[in-house]
PDB file of N, CA and C in Angstrom:
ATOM      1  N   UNK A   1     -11.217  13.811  -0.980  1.00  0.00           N
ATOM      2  CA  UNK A   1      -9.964  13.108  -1.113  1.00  0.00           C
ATOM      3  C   UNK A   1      -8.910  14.061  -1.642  1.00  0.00           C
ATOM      4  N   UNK A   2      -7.616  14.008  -1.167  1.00  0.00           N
ATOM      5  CA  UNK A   2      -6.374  14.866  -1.275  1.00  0.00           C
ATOM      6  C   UNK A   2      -5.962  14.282  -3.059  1.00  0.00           C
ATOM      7  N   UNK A   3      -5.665  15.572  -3.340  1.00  0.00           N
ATOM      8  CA  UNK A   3      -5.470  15.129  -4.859  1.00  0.00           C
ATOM      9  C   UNK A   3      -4.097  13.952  -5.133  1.00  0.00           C
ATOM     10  N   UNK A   4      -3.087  14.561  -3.971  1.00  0.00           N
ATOM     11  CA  UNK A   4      -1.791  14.197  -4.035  1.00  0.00           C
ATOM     12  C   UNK A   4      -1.986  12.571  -3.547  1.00  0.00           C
ATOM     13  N   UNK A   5      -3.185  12.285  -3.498  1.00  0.00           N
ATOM     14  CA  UNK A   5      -3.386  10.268  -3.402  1.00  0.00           C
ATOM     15  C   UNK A   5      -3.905   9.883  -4.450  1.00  0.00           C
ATOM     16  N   UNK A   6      -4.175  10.728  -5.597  1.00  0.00           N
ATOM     17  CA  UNK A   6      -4.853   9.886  -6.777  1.00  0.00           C
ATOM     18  C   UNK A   6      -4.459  10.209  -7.656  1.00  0.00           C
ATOM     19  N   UNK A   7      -4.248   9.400  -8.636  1.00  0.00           N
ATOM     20  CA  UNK A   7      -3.454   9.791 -10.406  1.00  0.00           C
ATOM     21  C   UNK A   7      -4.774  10.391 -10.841  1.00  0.00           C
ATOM     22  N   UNK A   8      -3.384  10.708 -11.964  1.00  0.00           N
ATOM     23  CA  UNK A   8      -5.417  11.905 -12.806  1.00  0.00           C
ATOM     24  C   UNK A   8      -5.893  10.764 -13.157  1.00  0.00           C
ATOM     25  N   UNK A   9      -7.511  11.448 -12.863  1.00  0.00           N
ATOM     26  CA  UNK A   9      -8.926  11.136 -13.349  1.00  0.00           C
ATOM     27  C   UNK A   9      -8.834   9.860 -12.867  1.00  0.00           C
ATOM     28  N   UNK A  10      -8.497   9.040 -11.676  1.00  0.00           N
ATOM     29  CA  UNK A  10      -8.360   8.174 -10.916  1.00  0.00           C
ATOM     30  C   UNK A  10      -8.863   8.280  -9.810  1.00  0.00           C
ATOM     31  N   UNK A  11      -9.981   7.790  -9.406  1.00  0.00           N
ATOM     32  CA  UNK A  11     -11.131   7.403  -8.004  1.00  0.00           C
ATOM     33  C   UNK A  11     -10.779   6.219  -7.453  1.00  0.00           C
ATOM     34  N   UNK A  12     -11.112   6.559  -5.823  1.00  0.00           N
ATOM     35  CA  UNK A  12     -10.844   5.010  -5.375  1.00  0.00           C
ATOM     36  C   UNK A  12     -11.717   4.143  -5.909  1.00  0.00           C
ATOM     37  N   UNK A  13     -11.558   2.722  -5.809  1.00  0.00           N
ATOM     38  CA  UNK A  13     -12.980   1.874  -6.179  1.00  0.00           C
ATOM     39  C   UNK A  13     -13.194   1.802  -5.252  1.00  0.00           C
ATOM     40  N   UNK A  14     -14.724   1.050  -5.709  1.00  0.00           N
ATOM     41  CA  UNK A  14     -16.099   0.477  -4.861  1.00  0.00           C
ATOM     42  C   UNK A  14     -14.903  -0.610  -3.655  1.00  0.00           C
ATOM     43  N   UNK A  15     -14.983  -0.113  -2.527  1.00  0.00           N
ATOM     44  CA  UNK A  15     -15.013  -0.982  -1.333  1.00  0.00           C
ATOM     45  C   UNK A  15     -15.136  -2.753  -2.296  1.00  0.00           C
ATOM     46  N   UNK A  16     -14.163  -3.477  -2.315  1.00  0.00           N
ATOM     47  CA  UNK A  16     -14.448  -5.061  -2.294  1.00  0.00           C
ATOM     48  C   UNK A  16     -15.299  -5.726  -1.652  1.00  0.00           C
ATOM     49  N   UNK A  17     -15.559  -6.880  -1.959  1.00  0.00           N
ATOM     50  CA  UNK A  17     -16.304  -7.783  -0.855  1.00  0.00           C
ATOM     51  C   UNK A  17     -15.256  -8.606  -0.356  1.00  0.00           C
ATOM     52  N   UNK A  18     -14.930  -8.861   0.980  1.00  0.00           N
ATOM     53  CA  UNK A  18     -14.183  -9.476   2.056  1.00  0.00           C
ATOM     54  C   UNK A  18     -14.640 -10.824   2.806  1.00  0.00           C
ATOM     55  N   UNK A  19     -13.606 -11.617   2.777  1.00  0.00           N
ATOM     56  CA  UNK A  19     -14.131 -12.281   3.471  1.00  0.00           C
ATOM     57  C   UNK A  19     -13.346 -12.381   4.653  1.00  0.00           C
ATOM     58  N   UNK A  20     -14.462 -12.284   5.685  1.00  0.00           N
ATOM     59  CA  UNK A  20     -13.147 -12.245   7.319  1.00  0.00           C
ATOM     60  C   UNK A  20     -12.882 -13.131   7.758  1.00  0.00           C
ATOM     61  N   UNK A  21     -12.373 -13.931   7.024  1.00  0.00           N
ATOM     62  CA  UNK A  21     -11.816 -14.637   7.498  1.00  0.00           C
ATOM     63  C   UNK A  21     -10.413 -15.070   6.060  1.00  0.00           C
ATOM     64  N   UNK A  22     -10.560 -14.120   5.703  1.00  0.00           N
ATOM     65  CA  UNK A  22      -9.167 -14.441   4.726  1.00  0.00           C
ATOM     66  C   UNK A  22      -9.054 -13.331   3.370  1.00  0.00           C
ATOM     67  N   UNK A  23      -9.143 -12.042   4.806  1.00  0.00           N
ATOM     68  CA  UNK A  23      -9.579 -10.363   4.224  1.00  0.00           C
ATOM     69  C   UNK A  23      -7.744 -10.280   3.134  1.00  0.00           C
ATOM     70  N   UNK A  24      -6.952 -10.336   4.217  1.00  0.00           N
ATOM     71  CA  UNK A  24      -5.734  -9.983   3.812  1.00  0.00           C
ATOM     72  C   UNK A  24      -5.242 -10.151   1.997  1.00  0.00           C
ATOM     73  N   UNK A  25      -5.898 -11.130   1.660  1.00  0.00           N
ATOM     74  CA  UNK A  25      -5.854 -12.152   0.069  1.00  0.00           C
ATOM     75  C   UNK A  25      -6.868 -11.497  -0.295  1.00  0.00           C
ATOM     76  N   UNK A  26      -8.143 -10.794  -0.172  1.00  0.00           N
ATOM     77  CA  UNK A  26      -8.755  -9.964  -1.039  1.00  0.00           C
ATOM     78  C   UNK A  26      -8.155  -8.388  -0.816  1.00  0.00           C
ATOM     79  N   UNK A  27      -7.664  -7.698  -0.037  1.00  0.00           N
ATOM     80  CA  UNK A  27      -7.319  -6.309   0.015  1.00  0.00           C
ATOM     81  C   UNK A  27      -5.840  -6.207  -0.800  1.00  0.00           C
ATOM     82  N   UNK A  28      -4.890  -6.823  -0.668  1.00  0.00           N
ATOM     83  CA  UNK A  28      -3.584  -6.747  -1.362  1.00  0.00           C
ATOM     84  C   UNK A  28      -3.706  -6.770  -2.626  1.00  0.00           C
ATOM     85  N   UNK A  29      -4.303  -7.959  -3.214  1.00  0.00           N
ATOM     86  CA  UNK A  29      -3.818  -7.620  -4.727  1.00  0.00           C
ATOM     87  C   UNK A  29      -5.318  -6.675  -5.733  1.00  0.00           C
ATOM     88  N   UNK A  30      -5.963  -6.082  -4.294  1.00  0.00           N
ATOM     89  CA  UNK A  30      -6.965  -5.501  -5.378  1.00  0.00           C
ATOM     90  C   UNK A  30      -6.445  -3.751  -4.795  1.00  0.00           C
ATOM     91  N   UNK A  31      -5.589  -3.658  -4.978  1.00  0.00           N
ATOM     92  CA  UNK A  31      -4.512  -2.191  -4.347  1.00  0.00           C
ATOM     93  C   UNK A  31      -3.779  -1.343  -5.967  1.00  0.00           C
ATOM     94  N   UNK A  32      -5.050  -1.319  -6.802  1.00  0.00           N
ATOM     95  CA  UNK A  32      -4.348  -0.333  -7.727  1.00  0.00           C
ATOM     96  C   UNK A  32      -4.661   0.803  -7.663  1.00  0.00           C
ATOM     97  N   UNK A  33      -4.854   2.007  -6.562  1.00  0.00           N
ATOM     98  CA  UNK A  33      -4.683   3.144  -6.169  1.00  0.00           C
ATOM     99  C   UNK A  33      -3.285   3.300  -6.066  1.00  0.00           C
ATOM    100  N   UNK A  34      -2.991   4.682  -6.773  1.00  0.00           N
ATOM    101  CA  UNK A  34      -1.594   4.992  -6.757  1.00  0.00           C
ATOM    102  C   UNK A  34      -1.225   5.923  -5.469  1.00  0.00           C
ATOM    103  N   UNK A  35      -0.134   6.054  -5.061  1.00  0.00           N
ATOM    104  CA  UNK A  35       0.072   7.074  -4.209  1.00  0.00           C
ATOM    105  C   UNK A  35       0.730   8.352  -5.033  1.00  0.00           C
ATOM    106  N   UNK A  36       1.508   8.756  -4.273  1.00  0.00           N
ATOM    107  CA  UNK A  36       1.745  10.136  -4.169  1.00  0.00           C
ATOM    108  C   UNK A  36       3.193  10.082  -4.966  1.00  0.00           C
ATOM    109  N   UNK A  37       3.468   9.317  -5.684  1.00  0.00           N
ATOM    110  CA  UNK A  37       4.876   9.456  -6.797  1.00  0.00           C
ATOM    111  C   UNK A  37       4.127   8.802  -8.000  1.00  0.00           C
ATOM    112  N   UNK A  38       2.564   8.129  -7.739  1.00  0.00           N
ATOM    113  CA  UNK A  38       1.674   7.265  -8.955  1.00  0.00           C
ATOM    114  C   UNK A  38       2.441   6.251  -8.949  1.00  0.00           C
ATOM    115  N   UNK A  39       2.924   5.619  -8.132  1.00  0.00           N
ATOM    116  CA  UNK A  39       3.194   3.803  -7.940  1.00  0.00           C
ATOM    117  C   UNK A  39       1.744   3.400  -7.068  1.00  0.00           C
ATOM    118  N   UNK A  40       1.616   1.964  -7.716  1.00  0.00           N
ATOM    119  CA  UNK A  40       0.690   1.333  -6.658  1.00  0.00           C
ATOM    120  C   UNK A  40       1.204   1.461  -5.536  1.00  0.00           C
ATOM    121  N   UNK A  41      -0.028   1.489  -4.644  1.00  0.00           N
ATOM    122  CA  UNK A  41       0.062   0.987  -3.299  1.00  0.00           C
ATOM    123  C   UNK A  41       0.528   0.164  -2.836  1.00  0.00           C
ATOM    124  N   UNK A  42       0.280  -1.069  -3.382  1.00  0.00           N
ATOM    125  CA  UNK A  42       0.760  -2.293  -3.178  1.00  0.00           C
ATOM    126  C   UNK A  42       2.310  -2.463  -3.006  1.00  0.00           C
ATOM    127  N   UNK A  43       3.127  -1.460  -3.012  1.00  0.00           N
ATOM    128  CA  UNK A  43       4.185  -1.483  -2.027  1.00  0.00           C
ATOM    129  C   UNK A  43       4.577  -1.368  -1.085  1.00  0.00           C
ATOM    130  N   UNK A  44       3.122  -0.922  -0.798  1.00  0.00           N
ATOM    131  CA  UNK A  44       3.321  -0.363   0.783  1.00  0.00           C
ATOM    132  C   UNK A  44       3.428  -1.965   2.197  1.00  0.00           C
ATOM    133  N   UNK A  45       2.553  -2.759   1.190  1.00  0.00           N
ATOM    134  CA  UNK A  45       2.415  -3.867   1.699  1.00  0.00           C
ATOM    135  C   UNK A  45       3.251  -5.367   1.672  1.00  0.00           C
ATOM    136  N   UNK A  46       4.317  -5.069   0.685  1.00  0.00           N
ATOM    137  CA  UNK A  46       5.793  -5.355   0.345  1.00  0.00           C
ATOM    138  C   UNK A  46       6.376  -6.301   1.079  1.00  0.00           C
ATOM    139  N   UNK A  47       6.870  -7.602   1.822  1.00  0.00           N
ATOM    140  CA  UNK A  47       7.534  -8.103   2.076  1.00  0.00           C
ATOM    141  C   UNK A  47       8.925  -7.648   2.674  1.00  0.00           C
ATOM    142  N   UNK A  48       9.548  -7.466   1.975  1.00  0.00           N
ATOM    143  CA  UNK A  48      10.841  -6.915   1.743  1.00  0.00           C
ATOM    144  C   UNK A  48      11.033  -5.223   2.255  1.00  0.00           C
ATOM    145  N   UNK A  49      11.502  -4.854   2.937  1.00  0.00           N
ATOM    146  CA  UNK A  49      11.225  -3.309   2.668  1.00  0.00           C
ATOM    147  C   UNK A  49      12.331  -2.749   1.894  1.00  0.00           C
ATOM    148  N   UNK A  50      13.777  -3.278   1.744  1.00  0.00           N
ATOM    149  CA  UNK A  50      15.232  -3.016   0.882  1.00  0.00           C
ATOM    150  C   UNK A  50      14.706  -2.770  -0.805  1.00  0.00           C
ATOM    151  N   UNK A  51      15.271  -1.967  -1.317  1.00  0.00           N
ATOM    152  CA  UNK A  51      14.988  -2.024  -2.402  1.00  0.00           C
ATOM    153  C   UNK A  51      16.419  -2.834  -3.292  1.00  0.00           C
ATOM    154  N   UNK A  52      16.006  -3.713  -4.140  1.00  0.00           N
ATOM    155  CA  UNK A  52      16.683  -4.458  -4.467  1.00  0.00           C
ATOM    156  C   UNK A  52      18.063  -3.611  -5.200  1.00  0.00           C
ATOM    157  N   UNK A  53      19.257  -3.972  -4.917  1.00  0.00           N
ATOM    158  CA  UNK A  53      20.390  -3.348  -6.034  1.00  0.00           C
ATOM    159  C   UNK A  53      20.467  -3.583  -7.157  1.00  0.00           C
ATOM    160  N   UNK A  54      19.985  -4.938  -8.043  1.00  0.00           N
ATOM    161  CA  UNK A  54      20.157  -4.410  -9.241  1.00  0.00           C
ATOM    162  C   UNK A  54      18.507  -5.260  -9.795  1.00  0.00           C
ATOM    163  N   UNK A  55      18.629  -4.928 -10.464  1.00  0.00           N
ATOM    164  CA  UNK A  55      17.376  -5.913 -11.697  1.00  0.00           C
ATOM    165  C   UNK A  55      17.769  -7.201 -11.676  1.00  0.00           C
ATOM    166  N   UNK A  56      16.143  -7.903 -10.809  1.00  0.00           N
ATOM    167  CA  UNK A  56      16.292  -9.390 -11.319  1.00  0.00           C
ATOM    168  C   UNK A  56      16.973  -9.631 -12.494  1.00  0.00           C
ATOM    169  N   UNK A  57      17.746 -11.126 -12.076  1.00  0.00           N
ATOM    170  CA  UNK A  57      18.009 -11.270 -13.467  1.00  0.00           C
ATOM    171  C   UNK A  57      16.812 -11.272 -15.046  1.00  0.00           C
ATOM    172  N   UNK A  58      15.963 -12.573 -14.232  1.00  0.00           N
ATOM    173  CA  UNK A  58      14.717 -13.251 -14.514  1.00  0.00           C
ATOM    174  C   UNK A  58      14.357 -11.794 -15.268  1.00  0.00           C
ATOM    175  N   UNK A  59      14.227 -10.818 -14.834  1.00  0.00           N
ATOM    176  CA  UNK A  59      13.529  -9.374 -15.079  1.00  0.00           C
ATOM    177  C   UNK A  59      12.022  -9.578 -13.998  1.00  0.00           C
ATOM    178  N   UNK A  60      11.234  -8.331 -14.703  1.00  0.00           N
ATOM    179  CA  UNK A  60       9.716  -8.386 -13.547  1.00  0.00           C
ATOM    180  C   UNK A  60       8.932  -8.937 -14.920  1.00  0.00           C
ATOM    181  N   UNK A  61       7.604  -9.252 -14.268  1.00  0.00           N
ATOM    182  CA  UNK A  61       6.488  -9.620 -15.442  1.00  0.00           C
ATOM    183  C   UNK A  61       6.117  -8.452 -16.232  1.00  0.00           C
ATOM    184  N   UNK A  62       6.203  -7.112 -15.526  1.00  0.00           N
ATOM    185  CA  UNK A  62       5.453  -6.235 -16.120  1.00  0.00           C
ATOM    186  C   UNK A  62       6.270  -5.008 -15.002  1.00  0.00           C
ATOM    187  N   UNK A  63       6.496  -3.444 -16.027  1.00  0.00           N
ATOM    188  CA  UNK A  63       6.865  -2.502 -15.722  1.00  0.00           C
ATOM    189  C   UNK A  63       6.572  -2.217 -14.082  1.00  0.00           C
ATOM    190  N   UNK A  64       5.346  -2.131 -14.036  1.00  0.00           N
ATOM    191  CA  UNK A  64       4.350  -2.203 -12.601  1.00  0.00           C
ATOM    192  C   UNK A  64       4.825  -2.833 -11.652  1.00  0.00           C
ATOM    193  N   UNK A  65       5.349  -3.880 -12.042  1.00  0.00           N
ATOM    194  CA  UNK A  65       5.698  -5.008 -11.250  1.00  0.00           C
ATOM    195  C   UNK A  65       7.139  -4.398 -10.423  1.00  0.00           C
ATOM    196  N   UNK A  66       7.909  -3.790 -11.404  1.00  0.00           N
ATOM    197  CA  UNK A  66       8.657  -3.578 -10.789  1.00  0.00           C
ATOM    198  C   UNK A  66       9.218  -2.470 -10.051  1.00  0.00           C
ATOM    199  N   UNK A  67       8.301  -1.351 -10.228  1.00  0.00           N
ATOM    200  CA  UNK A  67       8.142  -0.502  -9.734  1.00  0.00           C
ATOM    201  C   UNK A  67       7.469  -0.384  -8.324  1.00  0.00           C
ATOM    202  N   UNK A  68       6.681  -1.631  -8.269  1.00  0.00           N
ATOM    203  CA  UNK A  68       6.267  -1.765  -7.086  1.00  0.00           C
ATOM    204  C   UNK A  68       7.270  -2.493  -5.670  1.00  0.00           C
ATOM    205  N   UNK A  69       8.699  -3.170  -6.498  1.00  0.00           N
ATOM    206  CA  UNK A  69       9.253  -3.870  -5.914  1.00  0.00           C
ATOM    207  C   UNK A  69      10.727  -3.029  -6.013  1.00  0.00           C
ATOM    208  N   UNK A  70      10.844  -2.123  -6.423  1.00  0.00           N
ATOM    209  CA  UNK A  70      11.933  -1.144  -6.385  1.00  0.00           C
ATOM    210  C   UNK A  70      11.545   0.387  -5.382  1.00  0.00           C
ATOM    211  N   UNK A  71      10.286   0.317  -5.400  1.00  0.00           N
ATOM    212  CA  UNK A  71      10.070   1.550  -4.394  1.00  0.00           C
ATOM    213  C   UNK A  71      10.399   1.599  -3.378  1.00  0.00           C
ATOM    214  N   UNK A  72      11.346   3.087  -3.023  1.00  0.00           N
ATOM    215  CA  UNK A  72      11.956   3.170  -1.564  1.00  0.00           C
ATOM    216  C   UNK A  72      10.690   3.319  -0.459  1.00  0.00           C
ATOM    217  N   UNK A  73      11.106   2.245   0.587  1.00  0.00           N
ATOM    218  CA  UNK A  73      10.272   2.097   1.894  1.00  0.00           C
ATOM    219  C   UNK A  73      11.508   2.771   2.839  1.00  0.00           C
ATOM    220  N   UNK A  74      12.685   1.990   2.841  1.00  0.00           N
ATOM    221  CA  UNK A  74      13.329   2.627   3.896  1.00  0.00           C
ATOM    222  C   UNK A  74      14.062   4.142   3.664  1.00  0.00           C
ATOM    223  N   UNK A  75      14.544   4.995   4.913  1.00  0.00           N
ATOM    224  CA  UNK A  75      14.706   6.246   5.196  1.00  0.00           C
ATOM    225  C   UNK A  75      15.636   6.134   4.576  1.00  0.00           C
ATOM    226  N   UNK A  76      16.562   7.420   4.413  1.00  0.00           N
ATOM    227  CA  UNK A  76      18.043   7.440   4.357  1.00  0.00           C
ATOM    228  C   UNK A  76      18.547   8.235   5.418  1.00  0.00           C
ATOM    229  N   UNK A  77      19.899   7.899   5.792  1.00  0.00           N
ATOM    230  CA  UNK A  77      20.592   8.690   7.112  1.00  0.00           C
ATOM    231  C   UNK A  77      20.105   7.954   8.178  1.00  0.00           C
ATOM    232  N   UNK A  78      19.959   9.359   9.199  1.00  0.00           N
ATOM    233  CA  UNK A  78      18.858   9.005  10.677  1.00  0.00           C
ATOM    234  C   UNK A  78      17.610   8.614  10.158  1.00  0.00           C
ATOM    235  N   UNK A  79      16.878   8.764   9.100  1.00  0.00           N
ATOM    236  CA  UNK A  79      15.354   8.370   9.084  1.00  0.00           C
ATOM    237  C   UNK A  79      15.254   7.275   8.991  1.00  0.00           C
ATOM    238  N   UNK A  80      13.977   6.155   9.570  1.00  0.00           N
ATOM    239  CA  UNK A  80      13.875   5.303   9.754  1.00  0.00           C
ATOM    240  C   UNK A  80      13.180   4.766   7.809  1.00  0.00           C
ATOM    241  N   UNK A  81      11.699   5.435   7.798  1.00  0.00           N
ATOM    242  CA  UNK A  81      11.613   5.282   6.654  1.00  0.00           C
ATOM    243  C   UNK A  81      11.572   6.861   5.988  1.00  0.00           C
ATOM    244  N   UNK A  82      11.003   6.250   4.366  1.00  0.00           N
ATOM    245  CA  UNK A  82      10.846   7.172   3.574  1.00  0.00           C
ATOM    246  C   UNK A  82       9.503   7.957   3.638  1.00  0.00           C
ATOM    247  N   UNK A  83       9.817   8.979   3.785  1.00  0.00           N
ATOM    248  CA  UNK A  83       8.416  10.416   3.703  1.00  0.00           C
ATOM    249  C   UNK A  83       7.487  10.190   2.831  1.00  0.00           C
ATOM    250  N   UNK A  84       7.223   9.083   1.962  1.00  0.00           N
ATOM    251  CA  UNK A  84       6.821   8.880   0.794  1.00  0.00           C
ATOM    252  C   UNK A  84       6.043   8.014   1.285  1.00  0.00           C
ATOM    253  N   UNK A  85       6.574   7.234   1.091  1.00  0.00           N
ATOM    254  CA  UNK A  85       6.163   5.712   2.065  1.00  0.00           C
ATOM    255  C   UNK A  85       5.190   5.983   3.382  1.00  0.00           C
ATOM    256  N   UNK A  86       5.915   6.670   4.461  1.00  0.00           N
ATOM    257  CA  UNK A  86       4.792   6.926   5.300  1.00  0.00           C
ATOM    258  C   UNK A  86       3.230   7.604   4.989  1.00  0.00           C
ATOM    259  N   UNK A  87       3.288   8.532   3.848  1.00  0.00           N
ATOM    260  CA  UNK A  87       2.358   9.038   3.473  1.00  0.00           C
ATOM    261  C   UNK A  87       1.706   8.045   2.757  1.00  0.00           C
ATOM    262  N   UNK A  88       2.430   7.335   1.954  1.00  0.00           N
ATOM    263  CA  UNK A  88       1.187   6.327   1.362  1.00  0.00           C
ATOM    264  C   UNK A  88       0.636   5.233   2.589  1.00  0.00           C
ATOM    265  N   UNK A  89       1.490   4.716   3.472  1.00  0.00           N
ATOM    266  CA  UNK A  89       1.063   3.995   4.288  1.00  0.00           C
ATOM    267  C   UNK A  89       0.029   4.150   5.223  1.00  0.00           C
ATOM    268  N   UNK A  90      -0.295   5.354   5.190  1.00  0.00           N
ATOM    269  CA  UNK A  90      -1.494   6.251   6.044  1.00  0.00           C
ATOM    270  C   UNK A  90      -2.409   5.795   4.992  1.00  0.00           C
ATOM    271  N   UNK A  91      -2.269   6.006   3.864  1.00  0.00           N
ATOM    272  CA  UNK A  91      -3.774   5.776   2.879  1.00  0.00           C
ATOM    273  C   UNK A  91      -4.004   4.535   2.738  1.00  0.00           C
ATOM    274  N   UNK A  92      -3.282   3.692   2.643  1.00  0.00           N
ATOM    275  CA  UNK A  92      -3.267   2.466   2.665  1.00  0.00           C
ATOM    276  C   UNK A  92      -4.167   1.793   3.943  1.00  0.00           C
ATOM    277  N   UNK A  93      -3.437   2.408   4.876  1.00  0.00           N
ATOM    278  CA  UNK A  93      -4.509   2.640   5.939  1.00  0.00           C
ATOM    279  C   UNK A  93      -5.592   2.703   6.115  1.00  0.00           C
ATOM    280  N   UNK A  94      -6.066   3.817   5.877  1.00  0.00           N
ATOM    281  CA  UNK A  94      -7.174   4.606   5.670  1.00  0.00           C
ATOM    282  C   UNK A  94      -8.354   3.569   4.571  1.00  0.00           C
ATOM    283  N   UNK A  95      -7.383   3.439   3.347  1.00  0.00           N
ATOM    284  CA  UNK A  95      -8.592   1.902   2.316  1.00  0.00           C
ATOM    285  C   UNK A  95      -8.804   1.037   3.410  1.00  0.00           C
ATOM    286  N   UNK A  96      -7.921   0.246   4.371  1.00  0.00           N
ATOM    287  CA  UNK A  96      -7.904  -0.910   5.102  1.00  0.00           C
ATOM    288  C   UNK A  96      -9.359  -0.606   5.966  1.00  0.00           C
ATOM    289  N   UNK A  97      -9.034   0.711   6.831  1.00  0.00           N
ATOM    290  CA  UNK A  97      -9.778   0.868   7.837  1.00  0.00           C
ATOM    291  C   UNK A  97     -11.712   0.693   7.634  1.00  0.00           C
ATOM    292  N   UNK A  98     -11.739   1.320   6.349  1.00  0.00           N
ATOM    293  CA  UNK A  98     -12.792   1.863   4.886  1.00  0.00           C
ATOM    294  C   UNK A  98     -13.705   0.675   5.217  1.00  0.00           C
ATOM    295  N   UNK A  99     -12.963  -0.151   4.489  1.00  0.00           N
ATOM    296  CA  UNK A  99     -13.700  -1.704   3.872  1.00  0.00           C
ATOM    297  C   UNK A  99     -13.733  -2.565   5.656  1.00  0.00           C
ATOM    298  N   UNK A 100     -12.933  -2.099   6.499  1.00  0.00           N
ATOM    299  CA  UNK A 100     -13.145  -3.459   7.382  1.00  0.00           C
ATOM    300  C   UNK A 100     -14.002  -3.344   8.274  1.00  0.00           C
ATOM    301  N   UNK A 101     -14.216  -1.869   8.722  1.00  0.00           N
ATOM    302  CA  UNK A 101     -14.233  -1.307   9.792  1.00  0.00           C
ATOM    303  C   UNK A 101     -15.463  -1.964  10.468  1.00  0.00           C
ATOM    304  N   UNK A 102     -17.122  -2.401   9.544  1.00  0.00           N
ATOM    305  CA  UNK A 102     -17.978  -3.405  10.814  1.00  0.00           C
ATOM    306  C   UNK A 102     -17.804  -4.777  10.123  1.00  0.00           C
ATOM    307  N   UNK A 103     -16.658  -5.070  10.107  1.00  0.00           N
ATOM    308  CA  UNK A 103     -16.658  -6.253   9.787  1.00  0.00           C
ATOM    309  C   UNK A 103     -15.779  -7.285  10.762  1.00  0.00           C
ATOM    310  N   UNK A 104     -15.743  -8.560  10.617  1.00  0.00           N
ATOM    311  CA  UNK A 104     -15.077  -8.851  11.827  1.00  0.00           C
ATOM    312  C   UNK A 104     -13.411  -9.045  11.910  1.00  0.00           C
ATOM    313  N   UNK A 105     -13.053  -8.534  10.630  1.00  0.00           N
ATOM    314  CA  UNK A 105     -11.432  -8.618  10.383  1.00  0.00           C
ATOM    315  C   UNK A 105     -11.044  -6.970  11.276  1.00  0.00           C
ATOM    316  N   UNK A 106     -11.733  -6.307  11.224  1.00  0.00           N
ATOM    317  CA  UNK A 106     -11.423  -4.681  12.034  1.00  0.00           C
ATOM    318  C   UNK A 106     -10.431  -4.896  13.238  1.00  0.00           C
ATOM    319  N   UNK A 107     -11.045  -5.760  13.928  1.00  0.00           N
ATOM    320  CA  UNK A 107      -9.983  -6.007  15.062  1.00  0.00           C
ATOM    321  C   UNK A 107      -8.564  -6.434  14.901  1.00  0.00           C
ATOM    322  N   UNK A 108      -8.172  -6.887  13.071  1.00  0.00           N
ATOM    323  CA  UNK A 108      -6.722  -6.243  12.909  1.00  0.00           C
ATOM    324  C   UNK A 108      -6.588  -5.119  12.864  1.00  0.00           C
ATOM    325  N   UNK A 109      -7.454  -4.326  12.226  1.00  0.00           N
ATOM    326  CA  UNK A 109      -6.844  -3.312  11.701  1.00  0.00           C
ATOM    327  C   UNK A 109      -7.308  -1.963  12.625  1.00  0.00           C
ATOM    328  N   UNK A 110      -7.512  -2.332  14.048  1.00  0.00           N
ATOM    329  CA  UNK A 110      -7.828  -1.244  14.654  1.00  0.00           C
ATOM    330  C   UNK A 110      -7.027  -0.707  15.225  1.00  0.00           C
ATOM    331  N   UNK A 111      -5.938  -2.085  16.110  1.00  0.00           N
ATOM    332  CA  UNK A 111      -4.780  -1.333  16.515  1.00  0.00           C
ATOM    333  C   UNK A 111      -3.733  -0.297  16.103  1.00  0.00           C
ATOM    334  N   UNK A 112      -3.731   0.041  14.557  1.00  0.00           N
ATOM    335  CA  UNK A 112      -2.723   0.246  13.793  1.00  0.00           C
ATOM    336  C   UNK A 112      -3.852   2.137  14.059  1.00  0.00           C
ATOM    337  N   UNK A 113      -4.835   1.829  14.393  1.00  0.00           N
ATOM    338  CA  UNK A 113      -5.657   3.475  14.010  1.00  0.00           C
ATOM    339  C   UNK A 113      -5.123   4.307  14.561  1.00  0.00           C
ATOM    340  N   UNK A 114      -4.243   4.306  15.546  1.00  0.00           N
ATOM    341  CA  UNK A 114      -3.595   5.617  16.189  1.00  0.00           C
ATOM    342  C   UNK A 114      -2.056   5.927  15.392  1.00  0.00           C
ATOM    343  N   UNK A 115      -1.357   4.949  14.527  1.00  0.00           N
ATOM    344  CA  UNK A 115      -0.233   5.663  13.940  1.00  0.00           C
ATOM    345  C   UNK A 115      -0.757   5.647  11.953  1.00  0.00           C
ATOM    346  N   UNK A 116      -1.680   5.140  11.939  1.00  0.00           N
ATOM    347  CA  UNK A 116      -2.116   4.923  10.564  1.00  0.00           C
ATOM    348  C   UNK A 116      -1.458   4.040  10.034  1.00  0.00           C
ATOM    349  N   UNK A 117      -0.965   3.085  10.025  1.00  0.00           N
ATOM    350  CA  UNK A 117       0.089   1.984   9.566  1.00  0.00           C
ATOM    351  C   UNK A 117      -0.346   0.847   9.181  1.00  0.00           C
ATOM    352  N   UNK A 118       0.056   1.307   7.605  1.00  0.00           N
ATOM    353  CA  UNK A 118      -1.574   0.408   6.645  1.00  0.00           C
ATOM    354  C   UNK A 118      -0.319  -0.955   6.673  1.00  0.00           C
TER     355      UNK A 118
END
């Protein structure tokens, strides 16, 4: 594993147990591998791709929280997205592909195997 996908002294975990039929709700919120700036992953998988202009009012629950919901996805200029983003989205990937691959949720996540697009 490339160092530049893991915070120090940070290993992926043990593969989850899935259920295929409602994989998506176990892989998202068990996404505390950091990428390559040490934000969760779990932005990669984001709703929203804009990063918000200012701070909820409400605020976030937790620092994390909002770091995960302030991280740039989109490019600037001509780029579509961020260099950052695509690189984590490959690993993101790559966990997805990990855990699904003989299972019967794979057939989401197979199409995506030729651009890596977790």
């Amino acid at each position: 594993m490339s160092v530049a996908f893991v915070a120090k002294n940070q290993e992926d975990p043990d593969a989850p147990e899935i259920n295929p039929k409602n994989w998506p709700l176990t892989l998202i919120p068990s996404m505390k591998i950091f990428g390559v700036t040490k934000i969760p992953l779990a932005y990669v998988v984001r709703e929203d791709t804009a990063v918000p202009a200012a701070v909820q009012v409400n605020g976030y629950t937790t620092n994390i929280d909002e770091l995960i919901a302030r991280s740039p996805i989109e490019g600037t200029g001509a780029t579509q997205w961020n260099q950052t983003y695509l690189t984590d989205r490959a690993r993101v990937w790559e966990l997805m592909s990990a855990i699904t691959r003989n299972k019967e949720c794979w057939t989401y996540v197979k199409p995506a195997q030729k651009t890596h697009d977790g």
